[in-house]
C-alpha atoms as a PDB file:
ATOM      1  CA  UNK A   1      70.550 109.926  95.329  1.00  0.00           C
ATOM      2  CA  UNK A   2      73.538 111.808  93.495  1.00  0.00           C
ATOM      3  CA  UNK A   3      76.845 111.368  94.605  1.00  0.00           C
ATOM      4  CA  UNK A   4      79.157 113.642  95.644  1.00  0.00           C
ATOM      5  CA  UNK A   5      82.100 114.174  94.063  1.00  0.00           C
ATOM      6  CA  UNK A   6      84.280 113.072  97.182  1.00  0.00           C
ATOM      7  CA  UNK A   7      81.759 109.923  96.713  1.00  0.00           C
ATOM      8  CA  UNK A   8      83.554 109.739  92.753  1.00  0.00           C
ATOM      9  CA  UNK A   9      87.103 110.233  94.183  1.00  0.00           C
ATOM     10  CA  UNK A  10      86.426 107.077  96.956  1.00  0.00           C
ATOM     11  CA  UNK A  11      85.327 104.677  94.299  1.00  0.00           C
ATOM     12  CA  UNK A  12      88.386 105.879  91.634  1.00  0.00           C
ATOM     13  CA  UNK A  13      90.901 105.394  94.714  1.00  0.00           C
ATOM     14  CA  UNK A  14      89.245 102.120  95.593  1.00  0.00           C
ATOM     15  CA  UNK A  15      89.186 101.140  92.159  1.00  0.00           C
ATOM     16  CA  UNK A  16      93.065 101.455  91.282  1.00  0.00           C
ATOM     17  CA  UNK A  17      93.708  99.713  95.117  1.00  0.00           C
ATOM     18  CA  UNK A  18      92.135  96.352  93.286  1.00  0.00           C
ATOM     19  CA  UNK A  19      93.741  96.774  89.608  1.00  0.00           C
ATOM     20  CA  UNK A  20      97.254  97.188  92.035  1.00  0.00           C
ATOM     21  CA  UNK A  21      96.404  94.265  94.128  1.00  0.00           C
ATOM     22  CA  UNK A  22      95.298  92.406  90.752  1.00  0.00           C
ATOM     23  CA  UNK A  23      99.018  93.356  89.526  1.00  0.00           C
ATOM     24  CA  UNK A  24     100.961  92.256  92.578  1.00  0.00           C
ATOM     25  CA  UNK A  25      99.246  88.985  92.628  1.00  0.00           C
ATOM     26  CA  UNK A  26     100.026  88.414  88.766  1.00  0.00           C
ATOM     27  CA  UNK A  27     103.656  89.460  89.758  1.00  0.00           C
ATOM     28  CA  UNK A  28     103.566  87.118  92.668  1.00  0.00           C
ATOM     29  CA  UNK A  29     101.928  84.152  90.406  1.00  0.00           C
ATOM     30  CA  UNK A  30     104.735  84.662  87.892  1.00  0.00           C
ATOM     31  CA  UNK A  31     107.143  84.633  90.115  1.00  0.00           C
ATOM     32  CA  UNK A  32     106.716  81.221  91.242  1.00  0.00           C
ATOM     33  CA  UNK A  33     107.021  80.602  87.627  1.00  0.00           C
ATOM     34  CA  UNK A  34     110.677  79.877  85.980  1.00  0.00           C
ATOM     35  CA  UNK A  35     109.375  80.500  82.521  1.00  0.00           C
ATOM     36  CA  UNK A  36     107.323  83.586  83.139  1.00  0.00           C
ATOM     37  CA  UNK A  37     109.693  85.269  85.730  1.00  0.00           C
ATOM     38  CA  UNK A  38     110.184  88.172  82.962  1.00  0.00           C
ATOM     39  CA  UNK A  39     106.928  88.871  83.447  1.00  0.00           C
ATOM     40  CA  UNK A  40     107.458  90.063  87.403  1.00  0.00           C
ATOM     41  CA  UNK A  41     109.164  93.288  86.895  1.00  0.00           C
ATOM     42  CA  UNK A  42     106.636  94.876  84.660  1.00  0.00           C
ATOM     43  CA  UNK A  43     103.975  93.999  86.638  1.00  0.00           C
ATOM     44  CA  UNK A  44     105.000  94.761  89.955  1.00  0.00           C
ATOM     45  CA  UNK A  45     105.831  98.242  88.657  1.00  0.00           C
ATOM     46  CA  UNK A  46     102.636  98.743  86.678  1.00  0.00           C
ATOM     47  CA  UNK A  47     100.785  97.481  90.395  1.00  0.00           C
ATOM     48  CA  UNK A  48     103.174 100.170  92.105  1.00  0.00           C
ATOM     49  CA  UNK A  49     102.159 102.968  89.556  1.00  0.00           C
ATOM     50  CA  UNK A  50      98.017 101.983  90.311  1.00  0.00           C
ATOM     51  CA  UNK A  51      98.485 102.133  93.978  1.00  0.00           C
ATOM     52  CA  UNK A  52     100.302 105.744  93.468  1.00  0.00           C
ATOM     53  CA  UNK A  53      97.125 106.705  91.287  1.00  0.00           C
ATOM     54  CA  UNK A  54      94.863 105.172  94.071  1.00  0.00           C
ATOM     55  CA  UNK A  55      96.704 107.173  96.484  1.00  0.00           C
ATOM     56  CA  UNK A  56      96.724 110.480  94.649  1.00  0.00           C
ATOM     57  CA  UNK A  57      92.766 110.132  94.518  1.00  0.00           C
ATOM     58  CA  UNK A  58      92.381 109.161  98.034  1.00  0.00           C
ATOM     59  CA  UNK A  59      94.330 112.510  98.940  1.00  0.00           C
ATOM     60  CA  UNK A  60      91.843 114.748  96.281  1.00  0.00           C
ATOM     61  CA  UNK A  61      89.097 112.574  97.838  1.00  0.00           C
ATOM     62  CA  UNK A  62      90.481 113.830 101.691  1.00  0.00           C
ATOM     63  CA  UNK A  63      90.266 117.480 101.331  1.00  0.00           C
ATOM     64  CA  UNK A  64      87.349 117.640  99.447  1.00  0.00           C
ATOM     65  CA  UNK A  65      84.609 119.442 101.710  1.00  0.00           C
ATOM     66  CA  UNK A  66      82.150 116.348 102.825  1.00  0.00           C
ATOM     67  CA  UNK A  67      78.662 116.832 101.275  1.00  0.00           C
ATOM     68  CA  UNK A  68      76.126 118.822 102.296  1.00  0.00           C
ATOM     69  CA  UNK A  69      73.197 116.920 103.708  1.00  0.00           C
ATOM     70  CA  UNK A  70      69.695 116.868 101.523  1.00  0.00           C
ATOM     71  CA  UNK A  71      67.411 119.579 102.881  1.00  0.00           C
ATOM     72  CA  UNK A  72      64.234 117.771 103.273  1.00  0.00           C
ATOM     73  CA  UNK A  73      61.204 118.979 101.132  1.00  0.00           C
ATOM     74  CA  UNK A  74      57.884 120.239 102.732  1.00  0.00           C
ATOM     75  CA  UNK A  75      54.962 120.839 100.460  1.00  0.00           C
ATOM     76  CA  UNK A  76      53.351 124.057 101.083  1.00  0.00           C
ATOM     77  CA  UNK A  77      50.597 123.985 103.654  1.00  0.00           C
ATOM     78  CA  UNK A  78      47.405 126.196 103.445  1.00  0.00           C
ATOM     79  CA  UNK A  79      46.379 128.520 105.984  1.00  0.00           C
END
């Protein structure tokens, strides 16, 4: 089955939701941290710049029109 391109634009958005969450946690992990508390700021702004991308293609993914369905095929029948 091909997917639709509003099928593409789901995954990307859901995608860039986990490499955010993956950042936040990393931000959160190092914040605990004394040593690595440098660390926090970059992260948390790289998660909050993957969460704007997963946004942006959860908005292209809302207005694209939702597929059409598969006409089924029929082999020709003889009269």
């Amino acid at each position: 089955m091909h997917k639709s391109t509003q099928d593409q634009y789901v995954r990307l958005a859901w995608n860039a939701t986990a490499k955010a969450e993956q950042l936040a946690r990393d931000a959160e992990r190092y914040a605990r941290d004394e040593d690595h508390r440098r660390k926090v700021e970059p992260l948390a702004a790289a998660g909050r710049l993957w969460a704007e991308v997963a946004q942006s293609y959860a908005a292209i993914a809302a207005v694209l029109p939702e597929p059409l369905p598969e006409l089924p095929t029929t082999e020709p029948t003889e009269y």
